[in-house]
PDB file of N, CA and C in Angstrom:
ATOM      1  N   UNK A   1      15.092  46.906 -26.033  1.00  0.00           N
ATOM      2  CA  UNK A   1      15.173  45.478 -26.287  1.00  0.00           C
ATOM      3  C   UNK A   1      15.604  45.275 -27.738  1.00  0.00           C
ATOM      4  N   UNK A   2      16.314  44.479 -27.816  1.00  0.00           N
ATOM      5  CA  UNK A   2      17.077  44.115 -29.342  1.00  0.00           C
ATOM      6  C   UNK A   2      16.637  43.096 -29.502  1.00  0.00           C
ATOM      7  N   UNK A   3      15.642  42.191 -30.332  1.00  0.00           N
ATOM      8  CA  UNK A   3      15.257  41.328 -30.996  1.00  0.00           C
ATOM      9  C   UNK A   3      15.537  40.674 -31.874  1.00  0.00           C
ATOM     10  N   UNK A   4      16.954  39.173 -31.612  1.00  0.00           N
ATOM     11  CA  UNK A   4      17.624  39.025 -32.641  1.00  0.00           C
ATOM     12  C   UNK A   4      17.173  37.373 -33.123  1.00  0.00           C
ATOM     13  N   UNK A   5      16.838  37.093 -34.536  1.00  0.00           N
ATOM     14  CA  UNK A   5      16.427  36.099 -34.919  1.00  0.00           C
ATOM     15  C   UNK A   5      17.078  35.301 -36.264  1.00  0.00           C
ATOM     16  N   UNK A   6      18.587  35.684 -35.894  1.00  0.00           N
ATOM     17  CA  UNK A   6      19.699  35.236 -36.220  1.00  0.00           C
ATOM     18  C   UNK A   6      19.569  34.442 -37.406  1.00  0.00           C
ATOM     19  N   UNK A   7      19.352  35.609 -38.198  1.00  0.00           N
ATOM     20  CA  UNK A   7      19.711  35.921 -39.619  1.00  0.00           C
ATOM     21  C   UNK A   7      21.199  36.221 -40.262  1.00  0.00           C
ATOM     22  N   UNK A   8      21.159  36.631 -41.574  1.00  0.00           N
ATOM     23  CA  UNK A   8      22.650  37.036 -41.771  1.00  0.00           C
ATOM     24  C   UNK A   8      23.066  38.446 -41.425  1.00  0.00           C
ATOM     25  N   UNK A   9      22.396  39.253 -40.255  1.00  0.00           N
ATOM     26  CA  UNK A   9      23.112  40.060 -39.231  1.00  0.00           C
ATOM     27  C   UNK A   9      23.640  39.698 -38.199  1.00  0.00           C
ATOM     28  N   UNK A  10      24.492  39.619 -37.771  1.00  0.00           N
ATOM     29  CA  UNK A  10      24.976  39.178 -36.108  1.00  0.00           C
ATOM     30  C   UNK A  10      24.576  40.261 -35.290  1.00  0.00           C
ATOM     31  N   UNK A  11      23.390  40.577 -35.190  1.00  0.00           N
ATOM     32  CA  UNK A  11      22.834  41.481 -34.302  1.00  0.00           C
ATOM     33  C   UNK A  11      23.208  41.441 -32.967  1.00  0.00           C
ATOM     34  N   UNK A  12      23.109  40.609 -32.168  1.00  0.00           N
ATOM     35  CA  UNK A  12      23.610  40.115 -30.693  1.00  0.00           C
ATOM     36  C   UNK A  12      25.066  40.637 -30.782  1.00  0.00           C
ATOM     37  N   UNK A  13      26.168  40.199 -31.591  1.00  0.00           N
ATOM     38  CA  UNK A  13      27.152  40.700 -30.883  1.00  0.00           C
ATOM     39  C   UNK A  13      27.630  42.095 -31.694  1.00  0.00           C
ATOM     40  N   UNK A  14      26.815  43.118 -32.479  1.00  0.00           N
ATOM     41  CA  UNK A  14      26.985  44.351 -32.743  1.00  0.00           C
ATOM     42  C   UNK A  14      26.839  45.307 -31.350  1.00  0.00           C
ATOM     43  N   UNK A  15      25.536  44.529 -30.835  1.00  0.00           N
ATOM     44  CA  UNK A  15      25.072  45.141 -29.646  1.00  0.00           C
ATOM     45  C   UNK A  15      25.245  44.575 -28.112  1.00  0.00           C
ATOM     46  N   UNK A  16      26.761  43.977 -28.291  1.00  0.00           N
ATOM     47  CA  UNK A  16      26.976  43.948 -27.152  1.00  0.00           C
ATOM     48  C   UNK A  16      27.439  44.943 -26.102  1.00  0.00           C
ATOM     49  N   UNK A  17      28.132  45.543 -27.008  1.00  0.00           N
ATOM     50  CA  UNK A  17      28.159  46.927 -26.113  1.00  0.00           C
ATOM     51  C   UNK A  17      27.547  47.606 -25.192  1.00  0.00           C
ATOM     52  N   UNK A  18      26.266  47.535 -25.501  1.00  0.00           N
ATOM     53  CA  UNK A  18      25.262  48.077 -25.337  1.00  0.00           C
ATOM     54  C   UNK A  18      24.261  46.938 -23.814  1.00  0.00           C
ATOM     55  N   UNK A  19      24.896  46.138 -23.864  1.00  0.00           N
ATOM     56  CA  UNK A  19      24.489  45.005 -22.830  1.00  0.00           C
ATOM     57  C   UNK A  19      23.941  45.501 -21.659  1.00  0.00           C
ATOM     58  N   UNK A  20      24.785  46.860 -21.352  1.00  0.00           N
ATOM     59  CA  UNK A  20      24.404  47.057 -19.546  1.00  0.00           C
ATOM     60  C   UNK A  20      22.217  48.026 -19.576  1.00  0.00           C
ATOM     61  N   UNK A  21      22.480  48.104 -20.871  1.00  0.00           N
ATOM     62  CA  UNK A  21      21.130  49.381 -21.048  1.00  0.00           C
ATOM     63  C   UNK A  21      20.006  48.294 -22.505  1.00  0.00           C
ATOM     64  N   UNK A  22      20.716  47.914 -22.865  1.00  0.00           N
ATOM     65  CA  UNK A  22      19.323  46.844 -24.053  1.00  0.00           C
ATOM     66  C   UNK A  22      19.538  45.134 -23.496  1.00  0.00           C
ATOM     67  N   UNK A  23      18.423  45.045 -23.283  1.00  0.00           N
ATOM     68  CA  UNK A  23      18.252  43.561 -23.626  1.00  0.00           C
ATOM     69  C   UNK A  23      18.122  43.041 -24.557  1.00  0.00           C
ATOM     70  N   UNK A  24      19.310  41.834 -24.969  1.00  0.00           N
ATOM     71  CA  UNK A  24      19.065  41.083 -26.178  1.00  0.00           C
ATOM     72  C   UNK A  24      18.210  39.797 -26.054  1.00  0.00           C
ATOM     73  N   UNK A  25      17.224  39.674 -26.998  1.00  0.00           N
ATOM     74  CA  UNK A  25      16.496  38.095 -26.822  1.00  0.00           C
ATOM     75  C   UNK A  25      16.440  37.444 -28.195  1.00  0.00           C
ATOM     76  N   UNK A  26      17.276  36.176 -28.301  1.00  0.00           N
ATOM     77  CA  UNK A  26      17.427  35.362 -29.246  1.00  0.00           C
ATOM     78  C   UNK A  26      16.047  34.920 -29.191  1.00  0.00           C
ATOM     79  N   UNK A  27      15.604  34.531 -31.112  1.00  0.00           N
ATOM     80  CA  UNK A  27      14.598  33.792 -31.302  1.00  0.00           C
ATOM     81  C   UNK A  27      14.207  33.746 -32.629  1.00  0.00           C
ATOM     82  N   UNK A  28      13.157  33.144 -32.771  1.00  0.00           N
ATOM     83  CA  UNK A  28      12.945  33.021 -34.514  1.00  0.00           C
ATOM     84  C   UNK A  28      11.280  33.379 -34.252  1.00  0.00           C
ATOM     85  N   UNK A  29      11.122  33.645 -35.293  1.00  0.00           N
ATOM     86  CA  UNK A  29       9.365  34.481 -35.861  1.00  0.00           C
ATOM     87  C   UNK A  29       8.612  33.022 -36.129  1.00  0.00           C
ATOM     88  N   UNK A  30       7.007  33.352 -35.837  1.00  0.00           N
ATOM     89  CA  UNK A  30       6.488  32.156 -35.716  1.00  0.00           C
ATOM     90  C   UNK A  30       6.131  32.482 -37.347  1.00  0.00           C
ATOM     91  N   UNK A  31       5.446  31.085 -37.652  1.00  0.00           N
ATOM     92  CA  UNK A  31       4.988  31.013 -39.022  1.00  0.00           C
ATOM     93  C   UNK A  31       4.096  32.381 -39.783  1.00  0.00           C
ATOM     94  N   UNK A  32       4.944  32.789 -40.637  1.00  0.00           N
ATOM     95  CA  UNK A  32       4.617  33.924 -41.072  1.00  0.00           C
ATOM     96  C   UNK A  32       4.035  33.817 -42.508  1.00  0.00           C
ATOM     97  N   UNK A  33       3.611  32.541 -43.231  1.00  0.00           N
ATOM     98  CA  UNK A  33       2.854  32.422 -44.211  1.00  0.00           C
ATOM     99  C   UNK A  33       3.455  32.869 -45.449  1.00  0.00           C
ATOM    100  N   UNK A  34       5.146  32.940 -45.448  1.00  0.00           N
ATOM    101  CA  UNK A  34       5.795  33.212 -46.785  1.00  0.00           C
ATOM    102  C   UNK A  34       6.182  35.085 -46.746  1.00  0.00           C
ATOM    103  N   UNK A  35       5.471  35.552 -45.623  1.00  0.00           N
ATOM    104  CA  UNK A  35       5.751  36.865 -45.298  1.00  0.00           C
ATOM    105  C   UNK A  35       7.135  37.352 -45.569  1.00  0.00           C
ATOM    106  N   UNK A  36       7.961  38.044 -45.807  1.00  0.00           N
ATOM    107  CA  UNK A  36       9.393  38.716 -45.378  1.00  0.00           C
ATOM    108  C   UNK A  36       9.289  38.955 -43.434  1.00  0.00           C
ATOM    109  N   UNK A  37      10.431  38.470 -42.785  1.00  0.00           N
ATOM    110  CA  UNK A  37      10.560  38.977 -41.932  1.00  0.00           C
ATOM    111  C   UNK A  37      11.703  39.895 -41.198  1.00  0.00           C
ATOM    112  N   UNK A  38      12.142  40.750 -40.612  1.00  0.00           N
ATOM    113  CA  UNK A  38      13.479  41.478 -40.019  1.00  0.00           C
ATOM    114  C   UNK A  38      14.400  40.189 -39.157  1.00  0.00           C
ATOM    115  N   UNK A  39      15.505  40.591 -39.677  1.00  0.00           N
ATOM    116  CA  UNK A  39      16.190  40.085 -38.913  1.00  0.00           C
ATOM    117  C   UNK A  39      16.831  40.022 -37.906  1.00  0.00           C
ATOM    118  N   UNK A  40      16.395  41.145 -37.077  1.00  0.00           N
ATOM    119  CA  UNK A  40      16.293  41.688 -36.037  1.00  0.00           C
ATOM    120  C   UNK A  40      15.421  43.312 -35.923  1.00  0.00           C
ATOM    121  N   UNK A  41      15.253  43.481 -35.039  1.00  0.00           N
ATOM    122  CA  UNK A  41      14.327  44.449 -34.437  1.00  0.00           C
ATOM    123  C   UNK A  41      14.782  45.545 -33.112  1.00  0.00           C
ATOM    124  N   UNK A  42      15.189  46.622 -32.874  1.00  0.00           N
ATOM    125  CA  UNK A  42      15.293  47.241 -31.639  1.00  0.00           C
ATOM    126  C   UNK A  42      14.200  48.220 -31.156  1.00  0.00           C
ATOM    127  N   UNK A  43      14.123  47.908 -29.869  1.00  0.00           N
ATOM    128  CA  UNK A  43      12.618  48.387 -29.521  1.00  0.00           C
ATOM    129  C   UNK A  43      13.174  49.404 -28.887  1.00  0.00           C
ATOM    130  N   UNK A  44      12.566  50.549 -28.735  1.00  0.00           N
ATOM    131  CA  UNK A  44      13.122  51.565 -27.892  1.00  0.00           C
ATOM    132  C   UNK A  44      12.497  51.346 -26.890  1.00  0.00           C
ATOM    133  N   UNK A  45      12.727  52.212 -25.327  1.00  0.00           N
ATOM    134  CA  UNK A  45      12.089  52.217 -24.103  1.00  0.00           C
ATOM    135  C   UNK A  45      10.605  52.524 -24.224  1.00  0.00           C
ATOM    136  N   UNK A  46       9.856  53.361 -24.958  1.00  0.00           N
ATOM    137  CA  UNK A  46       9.230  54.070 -24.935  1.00  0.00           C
ATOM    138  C   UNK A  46       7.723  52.731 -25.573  1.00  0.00           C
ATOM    139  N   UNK A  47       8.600  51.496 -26.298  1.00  0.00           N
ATOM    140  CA  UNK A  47       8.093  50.874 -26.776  1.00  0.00           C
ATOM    141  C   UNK A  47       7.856  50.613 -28.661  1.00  0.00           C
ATOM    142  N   UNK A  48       8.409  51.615 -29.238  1.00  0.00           N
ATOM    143  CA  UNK A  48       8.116  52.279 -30.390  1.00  0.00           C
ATOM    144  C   UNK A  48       9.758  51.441 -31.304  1.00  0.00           C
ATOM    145  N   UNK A  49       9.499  50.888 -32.551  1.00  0.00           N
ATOM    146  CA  UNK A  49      10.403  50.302 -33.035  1.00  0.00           C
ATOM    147  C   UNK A  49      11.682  51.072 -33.573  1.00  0.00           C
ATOM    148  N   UNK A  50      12.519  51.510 -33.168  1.00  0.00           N
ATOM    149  CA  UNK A  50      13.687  52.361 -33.565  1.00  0.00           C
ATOM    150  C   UNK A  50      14.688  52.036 -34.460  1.00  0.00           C
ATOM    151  N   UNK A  51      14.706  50.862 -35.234  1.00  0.00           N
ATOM    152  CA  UNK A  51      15.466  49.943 -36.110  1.00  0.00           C
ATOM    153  C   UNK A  51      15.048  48.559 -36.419  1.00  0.00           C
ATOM    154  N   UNK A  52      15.317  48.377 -37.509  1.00  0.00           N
ATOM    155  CA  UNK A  52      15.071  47.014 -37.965  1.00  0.00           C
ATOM    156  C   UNK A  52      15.576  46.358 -39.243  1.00  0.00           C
ATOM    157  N   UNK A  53      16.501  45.303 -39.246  1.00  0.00           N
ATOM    158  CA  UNK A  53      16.962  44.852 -40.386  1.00  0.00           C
ATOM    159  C   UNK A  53      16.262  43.863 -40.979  1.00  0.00           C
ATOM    160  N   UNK A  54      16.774  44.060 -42.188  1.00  0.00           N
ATOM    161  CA  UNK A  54      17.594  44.875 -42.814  1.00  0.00           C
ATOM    162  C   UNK A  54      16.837  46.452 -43.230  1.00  0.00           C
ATOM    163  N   UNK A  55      18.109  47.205 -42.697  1.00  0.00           N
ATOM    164  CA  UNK A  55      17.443  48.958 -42.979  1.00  0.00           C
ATOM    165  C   UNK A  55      19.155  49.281 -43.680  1.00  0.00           C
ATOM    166  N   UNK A  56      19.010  50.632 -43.794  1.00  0.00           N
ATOM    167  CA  UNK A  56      19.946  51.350 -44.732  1.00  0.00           C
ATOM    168  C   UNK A  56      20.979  51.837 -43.839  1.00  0.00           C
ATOM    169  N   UNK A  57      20.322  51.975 -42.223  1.00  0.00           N
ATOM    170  CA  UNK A  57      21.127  52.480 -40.843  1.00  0.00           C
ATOM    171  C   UNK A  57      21.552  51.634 -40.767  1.00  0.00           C
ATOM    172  N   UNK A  58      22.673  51.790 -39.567  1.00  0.00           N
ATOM    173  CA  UNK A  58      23.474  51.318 -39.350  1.00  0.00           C
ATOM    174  C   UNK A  58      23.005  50.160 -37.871  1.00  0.00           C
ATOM    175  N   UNK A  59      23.171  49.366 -36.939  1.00  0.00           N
ATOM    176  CA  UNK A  59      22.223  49.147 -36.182  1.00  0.00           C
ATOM    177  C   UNK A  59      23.411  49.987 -35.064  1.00  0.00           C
ATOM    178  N   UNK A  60      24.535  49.808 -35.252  1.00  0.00           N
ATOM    179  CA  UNK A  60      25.602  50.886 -34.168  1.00  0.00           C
ATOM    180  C   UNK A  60      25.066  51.885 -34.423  1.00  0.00           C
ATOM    181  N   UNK A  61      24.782  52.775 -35.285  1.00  0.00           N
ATOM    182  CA  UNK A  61      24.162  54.204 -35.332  1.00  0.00           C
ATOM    183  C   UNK A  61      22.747  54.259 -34.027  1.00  0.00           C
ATOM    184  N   UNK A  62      22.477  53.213 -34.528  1.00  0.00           N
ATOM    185  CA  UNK A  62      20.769  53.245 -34.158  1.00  0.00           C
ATOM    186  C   UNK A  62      21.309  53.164 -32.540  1.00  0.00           C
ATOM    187  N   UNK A  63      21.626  52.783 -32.115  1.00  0.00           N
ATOM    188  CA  UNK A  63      21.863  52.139 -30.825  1.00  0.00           C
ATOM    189  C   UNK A  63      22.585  53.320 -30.246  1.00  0.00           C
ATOM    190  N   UNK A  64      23.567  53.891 -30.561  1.00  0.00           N
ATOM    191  CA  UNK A  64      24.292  54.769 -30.191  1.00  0.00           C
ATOM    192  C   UNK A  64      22.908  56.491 -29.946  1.00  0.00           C
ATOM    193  N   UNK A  65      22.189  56.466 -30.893  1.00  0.00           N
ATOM    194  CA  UNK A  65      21.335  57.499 -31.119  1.00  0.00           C
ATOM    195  C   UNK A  65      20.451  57.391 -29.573  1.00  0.00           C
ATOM    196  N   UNK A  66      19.772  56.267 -29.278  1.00  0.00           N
ATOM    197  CA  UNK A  66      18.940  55.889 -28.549  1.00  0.00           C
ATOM    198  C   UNK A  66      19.368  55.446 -27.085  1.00  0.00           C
ATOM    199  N   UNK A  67      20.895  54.914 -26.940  1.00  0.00           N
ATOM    200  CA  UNK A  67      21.376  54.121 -25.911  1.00  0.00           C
ATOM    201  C   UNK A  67      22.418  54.857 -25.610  1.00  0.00           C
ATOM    202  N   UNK A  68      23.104  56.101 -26.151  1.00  0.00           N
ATOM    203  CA  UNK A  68      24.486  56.582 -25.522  1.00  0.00           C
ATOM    204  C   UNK A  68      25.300  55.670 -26.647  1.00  0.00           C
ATOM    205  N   UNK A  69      27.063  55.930 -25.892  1.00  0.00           N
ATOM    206  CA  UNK A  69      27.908  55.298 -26.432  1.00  0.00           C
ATOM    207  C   UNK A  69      28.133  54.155 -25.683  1.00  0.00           C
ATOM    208  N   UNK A  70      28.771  53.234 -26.342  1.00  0.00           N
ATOM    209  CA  UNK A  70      28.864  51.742 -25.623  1.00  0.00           C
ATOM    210  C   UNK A  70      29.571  51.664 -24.705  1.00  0.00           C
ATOM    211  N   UNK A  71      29.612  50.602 -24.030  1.00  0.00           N
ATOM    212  CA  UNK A  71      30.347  50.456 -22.708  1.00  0.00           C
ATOM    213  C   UNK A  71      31.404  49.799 -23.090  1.00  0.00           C
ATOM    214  N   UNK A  72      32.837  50.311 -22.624  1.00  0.00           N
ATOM    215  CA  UNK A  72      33.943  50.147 -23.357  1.00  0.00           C
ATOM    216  C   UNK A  72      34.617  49.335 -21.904  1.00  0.00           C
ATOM    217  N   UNK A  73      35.350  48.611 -22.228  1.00  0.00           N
ATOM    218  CA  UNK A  73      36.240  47.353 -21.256  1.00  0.00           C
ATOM    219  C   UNK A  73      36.318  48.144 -19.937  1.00  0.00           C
ATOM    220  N   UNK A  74      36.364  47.918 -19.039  1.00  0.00           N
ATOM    221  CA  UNK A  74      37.493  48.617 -17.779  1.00  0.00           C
ATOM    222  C   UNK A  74      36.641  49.856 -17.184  1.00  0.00           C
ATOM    223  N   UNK A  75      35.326  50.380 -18.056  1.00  0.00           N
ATOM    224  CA  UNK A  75      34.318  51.080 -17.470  1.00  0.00           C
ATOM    225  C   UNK A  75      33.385  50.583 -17.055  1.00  0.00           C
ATOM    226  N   UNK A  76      32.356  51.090 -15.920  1.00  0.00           N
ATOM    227  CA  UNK A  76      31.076  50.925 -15.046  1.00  0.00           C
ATOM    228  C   UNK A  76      30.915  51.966 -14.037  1.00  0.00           C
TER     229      UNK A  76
END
């Protein structure tokens, strides 16, 4: 699951590729009391957080590591 709360990453469409194997869910963080929050989040299957921006990775790296390579036009 990709957790995007559409910040200044365009997380959603980095990981569209990735559409047929992650779910993306738009949304924003509830009141976090002045906290820092990610601007997106990818959850792995397993449940365990595998990325999160802003990080130093890449979120295509991350995704590619965890999800295969993307699904490219004209394949299924």
């Amino acid at each position: 699951v990709l957790i995007s709360t559409g910040g200044t990453l365009d997380a959603e469409a980095l990981a569209a590729g990735w559409a047929d194997r992650v779910d993306i869910v738009a949304g924003a963080w509830a009141d976090t009391g002045g906290l820092s929050t990610p601007d997106a989040v990818l959850v792995r299957p397993d449940g365990y957080i595998a990325w999160a921006a802003p990080s130093d990775d890449d979120l295509t790296e991350a995704l590619r590591r965890w999800f295969g390579a993307p699904l490219t036009r004209g394949s299924r």
